[in-house]
C-alpha atoms as a PDB file:
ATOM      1  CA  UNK A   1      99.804  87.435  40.800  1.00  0.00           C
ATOM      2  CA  UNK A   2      99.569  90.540  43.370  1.00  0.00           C
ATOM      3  CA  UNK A   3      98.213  92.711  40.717  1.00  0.00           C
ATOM      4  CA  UNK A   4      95.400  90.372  39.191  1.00  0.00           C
ATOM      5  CA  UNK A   5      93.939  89.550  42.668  1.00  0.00           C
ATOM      6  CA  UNK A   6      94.396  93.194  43.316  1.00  0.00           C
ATOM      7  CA  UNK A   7      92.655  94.108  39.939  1.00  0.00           C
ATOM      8  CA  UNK A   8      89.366  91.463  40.533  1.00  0.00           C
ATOM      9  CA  UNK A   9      89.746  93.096  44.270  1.00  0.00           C
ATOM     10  CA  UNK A  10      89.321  96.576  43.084  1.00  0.00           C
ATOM     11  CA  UNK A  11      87.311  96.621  39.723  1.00  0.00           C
ATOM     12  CA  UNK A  12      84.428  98.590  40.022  1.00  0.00           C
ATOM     13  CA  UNK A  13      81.784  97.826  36.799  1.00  0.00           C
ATOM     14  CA  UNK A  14      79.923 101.013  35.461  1.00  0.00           C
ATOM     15  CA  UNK A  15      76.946  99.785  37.416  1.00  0.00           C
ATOM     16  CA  UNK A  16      78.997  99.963  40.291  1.00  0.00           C
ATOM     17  CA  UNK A  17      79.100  96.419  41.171  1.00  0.00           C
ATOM     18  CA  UNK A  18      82.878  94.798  42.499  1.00  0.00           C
ATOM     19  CA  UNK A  19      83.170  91.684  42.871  1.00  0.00           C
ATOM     20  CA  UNK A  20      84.092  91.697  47.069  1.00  0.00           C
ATOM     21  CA  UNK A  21      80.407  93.620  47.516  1.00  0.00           C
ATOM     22  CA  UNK A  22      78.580  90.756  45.249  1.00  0.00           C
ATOM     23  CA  UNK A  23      80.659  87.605  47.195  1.00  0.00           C
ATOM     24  CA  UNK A  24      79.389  89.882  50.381  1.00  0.00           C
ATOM     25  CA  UNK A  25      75.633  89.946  49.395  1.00  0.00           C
ATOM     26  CA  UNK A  26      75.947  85.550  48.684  1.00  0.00           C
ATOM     27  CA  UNK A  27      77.718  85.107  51.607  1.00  0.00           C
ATOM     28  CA  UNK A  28      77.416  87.997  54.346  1.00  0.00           C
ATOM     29  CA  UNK A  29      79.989  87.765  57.016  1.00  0.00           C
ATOM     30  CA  UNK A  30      82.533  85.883  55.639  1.00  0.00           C
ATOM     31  CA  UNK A  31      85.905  86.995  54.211  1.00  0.00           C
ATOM     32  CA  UNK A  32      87.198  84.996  51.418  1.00  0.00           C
ATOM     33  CA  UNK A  33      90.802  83.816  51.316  1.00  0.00           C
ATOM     34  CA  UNK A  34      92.367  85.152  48.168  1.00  0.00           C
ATOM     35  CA  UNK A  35      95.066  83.241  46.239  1.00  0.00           C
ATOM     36  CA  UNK A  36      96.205  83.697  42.473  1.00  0.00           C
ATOM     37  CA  UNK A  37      98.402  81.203  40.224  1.00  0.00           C
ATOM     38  CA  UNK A  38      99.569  81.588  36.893  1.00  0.00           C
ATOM     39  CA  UNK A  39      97.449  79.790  33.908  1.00  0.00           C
ATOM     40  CA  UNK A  40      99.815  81.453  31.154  1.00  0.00           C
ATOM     41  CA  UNK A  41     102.866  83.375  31.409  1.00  0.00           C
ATOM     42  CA  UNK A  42     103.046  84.035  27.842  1.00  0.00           C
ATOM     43  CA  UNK A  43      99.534  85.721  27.609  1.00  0.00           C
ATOM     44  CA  UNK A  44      99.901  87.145  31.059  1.00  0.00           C
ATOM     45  CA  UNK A  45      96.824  85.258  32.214  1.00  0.00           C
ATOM     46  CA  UNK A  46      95.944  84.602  35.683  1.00  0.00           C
ATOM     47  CA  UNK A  47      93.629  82.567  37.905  1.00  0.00           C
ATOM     48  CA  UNK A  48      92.125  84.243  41.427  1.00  0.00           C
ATOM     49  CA  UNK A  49      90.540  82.337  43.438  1.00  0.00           C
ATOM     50  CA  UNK A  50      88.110  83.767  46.199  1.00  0.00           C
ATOM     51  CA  UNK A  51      87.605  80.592  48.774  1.00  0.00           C
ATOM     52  CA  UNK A  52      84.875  81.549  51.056  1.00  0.00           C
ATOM     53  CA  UNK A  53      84.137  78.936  53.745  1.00  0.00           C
ATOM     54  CA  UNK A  54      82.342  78.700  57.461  1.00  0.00           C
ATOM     55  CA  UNK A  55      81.072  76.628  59.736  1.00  0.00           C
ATOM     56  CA  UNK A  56      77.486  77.001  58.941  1.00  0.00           C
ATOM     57  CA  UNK A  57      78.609  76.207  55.366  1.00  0.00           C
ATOM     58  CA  UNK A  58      78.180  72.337  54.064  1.00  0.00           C
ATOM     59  CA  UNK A  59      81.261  73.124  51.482  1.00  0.00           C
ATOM     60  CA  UNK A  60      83.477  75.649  50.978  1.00  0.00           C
ATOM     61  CA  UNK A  61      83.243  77.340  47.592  1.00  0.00           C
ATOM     62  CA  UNK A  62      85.827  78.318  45.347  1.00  0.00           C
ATOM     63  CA  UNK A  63      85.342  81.199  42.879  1.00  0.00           C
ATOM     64  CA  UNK A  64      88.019  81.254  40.837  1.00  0.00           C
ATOM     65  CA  UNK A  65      88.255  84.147  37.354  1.00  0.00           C
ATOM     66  CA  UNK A  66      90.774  84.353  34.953  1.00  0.00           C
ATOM     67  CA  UNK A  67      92.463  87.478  34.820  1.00  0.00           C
ATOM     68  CA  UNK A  68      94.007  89.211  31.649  1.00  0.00           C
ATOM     69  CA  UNK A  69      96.468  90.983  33.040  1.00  0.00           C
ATOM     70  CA  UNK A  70      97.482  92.910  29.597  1.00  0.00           C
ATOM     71  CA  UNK A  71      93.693  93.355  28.753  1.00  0.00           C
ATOM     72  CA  UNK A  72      92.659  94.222  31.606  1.00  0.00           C
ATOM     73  CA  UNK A  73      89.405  91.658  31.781  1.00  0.00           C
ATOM     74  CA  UNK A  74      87.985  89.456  34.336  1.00  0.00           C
ATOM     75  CA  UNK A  75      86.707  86.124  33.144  1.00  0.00           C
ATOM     76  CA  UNK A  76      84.513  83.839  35.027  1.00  0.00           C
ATOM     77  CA  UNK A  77      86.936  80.275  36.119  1.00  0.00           C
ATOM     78  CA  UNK A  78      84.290  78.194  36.659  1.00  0.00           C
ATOM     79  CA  UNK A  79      80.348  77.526  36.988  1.00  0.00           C
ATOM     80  CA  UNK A  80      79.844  79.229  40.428  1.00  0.00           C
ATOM     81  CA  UNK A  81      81.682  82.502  39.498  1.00  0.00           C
ATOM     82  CA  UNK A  82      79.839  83.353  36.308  1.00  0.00           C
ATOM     83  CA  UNK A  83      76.862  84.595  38.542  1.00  0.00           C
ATOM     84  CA  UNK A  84      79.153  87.018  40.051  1.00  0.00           C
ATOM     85  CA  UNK A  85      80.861  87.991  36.814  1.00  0.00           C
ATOM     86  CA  UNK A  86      77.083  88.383  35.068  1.00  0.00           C
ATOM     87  CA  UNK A  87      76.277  90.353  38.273  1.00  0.00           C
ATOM     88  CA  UNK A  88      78.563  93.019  37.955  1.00  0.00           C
ATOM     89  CA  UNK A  89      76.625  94.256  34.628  1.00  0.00           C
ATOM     90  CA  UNK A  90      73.412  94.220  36.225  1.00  0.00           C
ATOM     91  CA  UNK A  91      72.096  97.723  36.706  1.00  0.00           C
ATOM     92  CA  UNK A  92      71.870  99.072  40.652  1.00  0.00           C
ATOM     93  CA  UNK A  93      68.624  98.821  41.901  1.00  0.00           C
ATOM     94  CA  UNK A  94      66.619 102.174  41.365  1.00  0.00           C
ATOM     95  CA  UNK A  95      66.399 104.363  44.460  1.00  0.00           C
ATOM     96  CA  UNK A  96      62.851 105.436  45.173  1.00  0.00           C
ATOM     97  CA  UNK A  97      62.071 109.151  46.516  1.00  0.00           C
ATOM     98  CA  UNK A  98      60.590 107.490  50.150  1.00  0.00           C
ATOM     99  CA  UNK A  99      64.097 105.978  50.195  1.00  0.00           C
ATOM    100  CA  UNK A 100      66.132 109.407  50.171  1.00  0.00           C
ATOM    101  CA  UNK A 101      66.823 111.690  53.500  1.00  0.00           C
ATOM    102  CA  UNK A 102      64.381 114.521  52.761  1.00  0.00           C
ATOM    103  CA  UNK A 103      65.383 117.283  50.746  1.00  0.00           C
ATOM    104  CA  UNK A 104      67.563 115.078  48.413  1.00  0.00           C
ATOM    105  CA  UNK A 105      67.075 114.465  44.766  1.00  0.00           C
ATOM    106  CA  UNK A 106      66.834 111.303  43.136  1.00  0.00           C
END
Protein backbone atom coordinates (compact mmCIF):
# COMPACT_ATOMS: atom_id res chain seq x y z
CA UNK A 1 0.00 0.00 0.00
CA UNK A 2 3.25 2.25 0.83
CA UNK A 3 4.50 1.81 -2.61
CA UNK A 4 1.24 2.62 -4.71
CA UNK A 5 0.56 5.87 -2.75
CA UNK A 6 4.23 6.42 -3.10
CA UNK A 7 4.08 5.64 -6.93
CA UNK A 8 0.70 8.15 -7.64
CA UNK A 9 2.92 10.51 -5.13
CA UNK A 10 5.90 10.50 -7.32
CA UNK A 11 4.85 9.82 -11.03
CA UNK A 12 5.91 12.42 -13.13
CA UNK A 13 3.93 12.20 -16.87
CA UNK A 14 6.19 13.13 -19.94
CA UNK A 15 4.45 16.47 -19.89
CA UNK A 16 5.65 16.83 -16.58
CA UNK A 17 2.47 16.87 -14.79
CA UNK A 18 2.25 14.71 -11.06
CA UNK A 19 -0.55 14.33 -9.66
CA UNK A 20 0.36 16.38 -6.00
CA UNK A 21 1.16 19.67 -8.44
CA UNK A 22 -2.42 19.19 -10.35
CA UNK A 23 -4.49 18.50 -6.71
CA UNK A 24 -2.23 21.82 -5.79
CA UNK A 25 -3.42 23.99 -8.78
CA UNK A 26 -7.59 22.73 -7.78
CA UNK A 27 -7.05 23.26 -4.42
CA UNK A 28 -3.99 25.64 -3.44
CA UNK A 29 -3.06 25.42 0.15
CA UNK A 30 -4.30 22.38 1.21
CA UNK A 31 -2.47 19.07 1.82
CA UNK A 32 -4.40 16.03 1.12
CA UNK A 33 -4.47 13.12 3.55
CA UNK A 34 -3.23 10.07 1.74
CA UNK A 35 -4.53 6.55 2.49
CA UNK A 36 -4.33 3.30 0.23
CA UNK A 37 -6.38 -0.13 0.63
CA UNK A 38 -6.18 -3.12 -1.27
CA UNK A 39 -8.94 -3.71 -4.21
CA UNK A 40 -7.10 -7.06 -5.35
CA UNK A 41 -4.35 -8.93 -3.92
CA UNK A 42 -4.21 -11.30 -6.67
CA UNK A 43 -3.68 -8.61 -9.45
CA UNK A 44 -1.71 -6.46 -7.10
CA UNK A 45 -4.22 -3.65 -7.50
CA UNK A 46 -4.58 -0.81 -5.25
CA UNK A 47 -6.84 2.11 -4.36
CA UNK A 48 -5.17 5.74 -3.14
CA UNK A 49 -7.13 7.99 -2.01
CA UNK A 50 -6.08 11.79 -1.84
CA UNK A 51 -8.84 13.44 0.73
CA UNK A 52 -8.39 17.09 0.51
CA UNK A 53 -10.67 19.06 2.87
CA UNK A 54 -10.86 22.79 4.63
CA UNK A 55 -12.85 24.96 6.19
CA UNK A 56 -13.66 27.17 3.35
CA UNK A 57 -14.62 23.90 1.61
CA UNK A 58 -18.60 22.87 1.56
CA UNK A 59 -17.34 18.99 1.23
CA UNK A 60 -14.38 17.33 1.41
CA UNK A 61 -13.36 15.51 -1.76
CA UNK A 62 -12.02 12.24 -2.18
CA UNK A 63 -9.81 11.37 -5.18
CA UNK A 64 -9.28 8.04 -5.12
CA UNK A 65 -7.01 5.97 -8.45
CA UNK A 66 -6.44 2.55 -8.79
CA UNK A 67 -3.01 1.60 -8.83
CA UNK A 68 -1.40 -1.40 -10.80
CA UNK A 69 1.21 -2.11 -8.83
CA UNK A 70 2.80 -4.86 -11.37
CA UNK A 71 1.99 -2.52 -14.40
CA UNK A 72 2.93 0.22 -13.15
CA UNK A 73 -0.42 2.44 -14.18
CA UNK A 74 -2.53 4.88 -12.46
CA UNK A 75 -6.23 4.63 -13.10
CA UNK A 76 -8.75 7.21 -12.31
CA UNK A 77 -11.24 5.65 -8.98
CA UNK A 78 -13.89 7.71 -9.52
CA UNK A 79 -15.63 10.79 -11.42
CA UNK A 80 -13.65 13.63 -9.68
CA UNK A 81 -10.17 12.07 -10.27
CA UNK A 82 -10.38 11.48 -14.00
CA UNK A 83 -9.75 15.32 -14.49
CA UNK A 84 -6.56 14.90 -12.74
CA UNK A 85 -5.63 11.64 -14.42
CA UNK A 86 -6.63 13.37 -18.09
CA UNK A 87 -4.52 16.32 -16.79
CA UNK A 88 -1.38 14.74 -16.47
CA UNK A 89 -1.28 14.18 -20.47
CA UNK A 90 -2.02 17.62 -21.19
CA UNK A 91 0.98 19.37 -22.68
CA UNK A 92 2.78 22.28 -20.29
CA UNK A 93 1.78 25.49 -21.22
CA UNK A 94 4.27 27.07 -23.83
CA UNK A 95 6.74 29.53 -22.32
CA UNK A 96 6.82 32.78 -24.23
CA UNK A 97 10.30 34.72 -24.83
CA UNK A 98 8.85 37.98 -22.50
CA UNK A 99 8.46 35.20 -19.92
CA UNK A 100 12.29 34.10 -19.77
CA UNK A 101 15.14 36.04 -17.57
CA UNK A 102 16.99 37.75 -20.44
CA UNK A 103 19.59 36.04 -22.18
CA UNK A 104 17.79 32.61 -21.94
CA UNK A 105 16.52 30.52 -24.76
CA UNK A 106 13.22 29.23 -25.16
Amino acid sequence: QRAAIGLVQQYTSKEGHSVPELLEKLHPGKTPAWSAATESSCFQHVRVRAYVSGADMPEPIAYDFLVDINGPSIHPGNPVSEKIVRGLSEPLPAVSASALPSGAAP
